[in-house]
Protein backbone atom coordinates (compact mmCIF):
# COMPACT_ATOMS: atom_id res chain seq x y z
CA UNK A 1 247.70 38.15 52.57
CA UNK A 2 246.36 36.52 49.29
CA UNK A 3 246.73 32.52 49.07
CA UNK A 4 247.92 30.70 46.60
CA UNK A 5 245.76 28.31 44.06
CA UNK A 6 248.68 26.11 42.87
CA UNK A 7 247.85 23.64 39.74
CA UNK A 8 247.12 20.02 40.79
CA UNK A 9 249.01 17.44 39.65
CA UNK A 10 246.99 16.24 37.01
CA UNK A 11 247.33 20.03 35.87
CA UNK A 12 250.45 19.89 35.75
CA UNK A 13 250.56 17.05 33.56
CA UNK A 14 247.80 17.48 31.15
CA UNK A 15 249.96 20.49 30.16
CA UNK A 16 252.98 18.60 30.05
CA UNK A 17 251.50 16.10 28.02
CA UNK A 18 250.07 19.15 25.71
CA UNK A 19 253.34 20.61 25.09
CA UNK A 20 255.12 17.31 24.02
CA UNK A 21 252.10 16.62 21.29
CA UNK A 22 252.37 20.33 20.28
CA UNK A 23 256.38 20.11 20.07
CA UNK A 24 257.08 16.65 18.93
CA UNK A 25 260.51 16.24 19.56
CA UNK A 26 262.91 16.74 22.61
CA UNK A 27 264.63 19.64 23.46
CA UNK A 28 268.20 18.98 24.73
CA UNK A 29 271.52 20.71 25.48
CA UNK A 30 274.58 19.92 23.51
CA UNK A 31 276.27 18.32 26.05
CA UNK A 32 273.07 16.31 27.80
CA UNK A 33 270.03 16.98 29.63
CA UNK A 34 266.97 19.12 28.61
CA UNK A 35 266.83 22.59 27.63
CA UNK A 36 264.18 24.69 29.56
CA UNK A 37 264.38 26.71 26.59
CA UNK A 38 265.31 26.49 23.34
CA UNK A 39 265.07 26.77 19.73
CA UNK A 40 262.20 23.83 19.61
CA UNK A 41 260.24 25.05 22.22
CA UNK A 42 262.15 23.50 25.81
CA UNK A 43 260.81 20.80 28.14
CA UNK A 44 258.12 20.64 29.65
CA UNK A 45 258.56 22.11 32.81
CA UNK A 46 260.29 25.20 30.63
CA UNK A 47 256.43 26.03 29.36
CA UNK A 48 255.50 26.98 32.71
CA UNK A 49 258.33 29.43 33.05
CA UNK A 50 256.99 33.07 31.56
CA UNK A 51 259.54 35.00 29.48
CA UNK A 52 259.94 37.38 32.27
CA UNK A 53 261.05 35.26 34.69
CA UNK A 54 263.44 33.05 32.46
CA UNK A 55 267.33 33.73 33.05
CA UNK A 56 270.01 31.80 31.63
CA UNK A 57 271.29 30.48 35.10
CA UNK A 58 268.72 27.75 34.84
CA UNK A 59 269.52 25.26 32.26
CA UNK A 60 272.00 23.12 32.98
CA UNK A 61 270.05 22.63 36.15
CA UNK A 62 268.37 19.48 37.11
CA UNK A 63 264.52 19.44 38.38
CA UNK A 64 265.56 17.11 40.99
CA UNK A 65 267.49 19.94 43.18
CA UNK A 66 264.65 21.97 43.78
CA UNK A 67 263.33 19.63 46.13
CA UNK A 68 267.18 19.11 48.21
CA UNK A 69 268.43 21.06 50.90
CA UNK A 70 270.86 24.00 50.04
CA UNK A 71 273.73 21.95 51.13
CA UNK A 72 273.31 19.08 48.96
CA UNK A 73 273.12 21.68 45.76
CA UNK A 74 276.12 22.27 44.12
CA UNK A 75 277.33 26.19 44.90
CA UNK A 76 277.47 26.60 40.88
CA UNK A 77 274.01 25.96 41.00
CA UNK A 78 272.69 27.97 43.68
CA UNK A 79 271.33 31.25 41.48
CA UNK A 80 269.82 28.75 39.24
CA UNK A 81 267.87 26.79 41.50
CA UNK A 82 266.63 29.94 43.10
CA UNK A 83 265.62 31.44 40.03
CA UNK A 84 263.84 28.32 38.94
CA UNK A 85 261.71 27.43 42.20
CA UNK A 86 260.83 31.57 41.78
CA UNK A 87 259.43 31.13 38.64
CA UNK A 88 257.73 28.02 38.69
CA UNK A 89 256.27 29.55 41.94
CA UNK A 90 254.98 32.35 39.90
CA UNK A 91 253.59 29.80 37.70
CA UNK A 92 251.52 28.53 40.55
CA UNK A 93 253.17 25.47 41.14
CA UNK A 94 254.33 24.43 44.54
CA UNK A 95 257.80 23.74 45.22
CA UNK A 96 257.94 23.54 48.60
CA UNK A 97 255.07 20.41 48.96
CA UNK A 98 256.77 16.71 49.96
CA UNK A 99 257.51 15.35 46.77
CA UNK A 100 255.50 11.78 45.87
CA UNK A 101 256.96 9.21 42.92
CA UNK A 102 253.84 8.34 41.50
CA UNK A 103 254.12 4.65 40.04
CA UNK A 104 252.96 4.48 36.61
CA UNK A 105 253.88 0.71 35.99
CA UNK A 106 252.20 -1.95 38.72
CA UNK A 107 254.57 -3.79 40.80
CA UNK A 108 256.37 -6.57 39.32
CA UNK A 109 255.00 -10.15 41.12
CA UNK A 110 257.47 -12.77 41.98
């Protein structure tokens, strides 16, 4: 069985970072949220996702539920969740790790 080389964090975000320079403004739904796609380019996580592995079932989805348990997704958003941890998985990114926050502000002091 072939392993997996999944992008490291700082992969991950150099890229992110890339895209937002490269797109200069946000891509959002109508009714809220970001568009993984769309007609000025998607969000960032959206560049990882190939053409090929890009269905419609996705947006609308948050990044946040790839990381739950199936019973704390919403049914609705069961084929979209699946379809997004199966492509960003193809894009060599590992859902599956344990999630860190990284803090990017220090602690506030008393």
């Amino acid at each position: 069985m072939k392993s997996l080389n999944f992008l490291t964090h700082q992969e991950i975000f150099n890229s992110a970072v890339q895209h937002l320079f490269v797109q200069g403004q946000a891509a959002l739904l109508p009714h809220g949220g970001g568009a993984y796609r769309g007609y000025c380019g998607g969000c960032p996580v959206g560049r990882f996702i190939r053409p090929r592995d890009y269905v419609t079932a996705m947006e609308g989805v948050p990044i946040r539920y790839i990381a739950k348990p199936p019973e704390q997704i919403p049914e609705y958003m069961d084929v979209g969740v699946a379809a997004l941890k199966r492509a960003l998985l193809r894009a060599r990114i590992n859902v599956f790790a344990q999630h860190r926050r990284i803090a990017l502000l220090p602690a506030e002091r008393p």
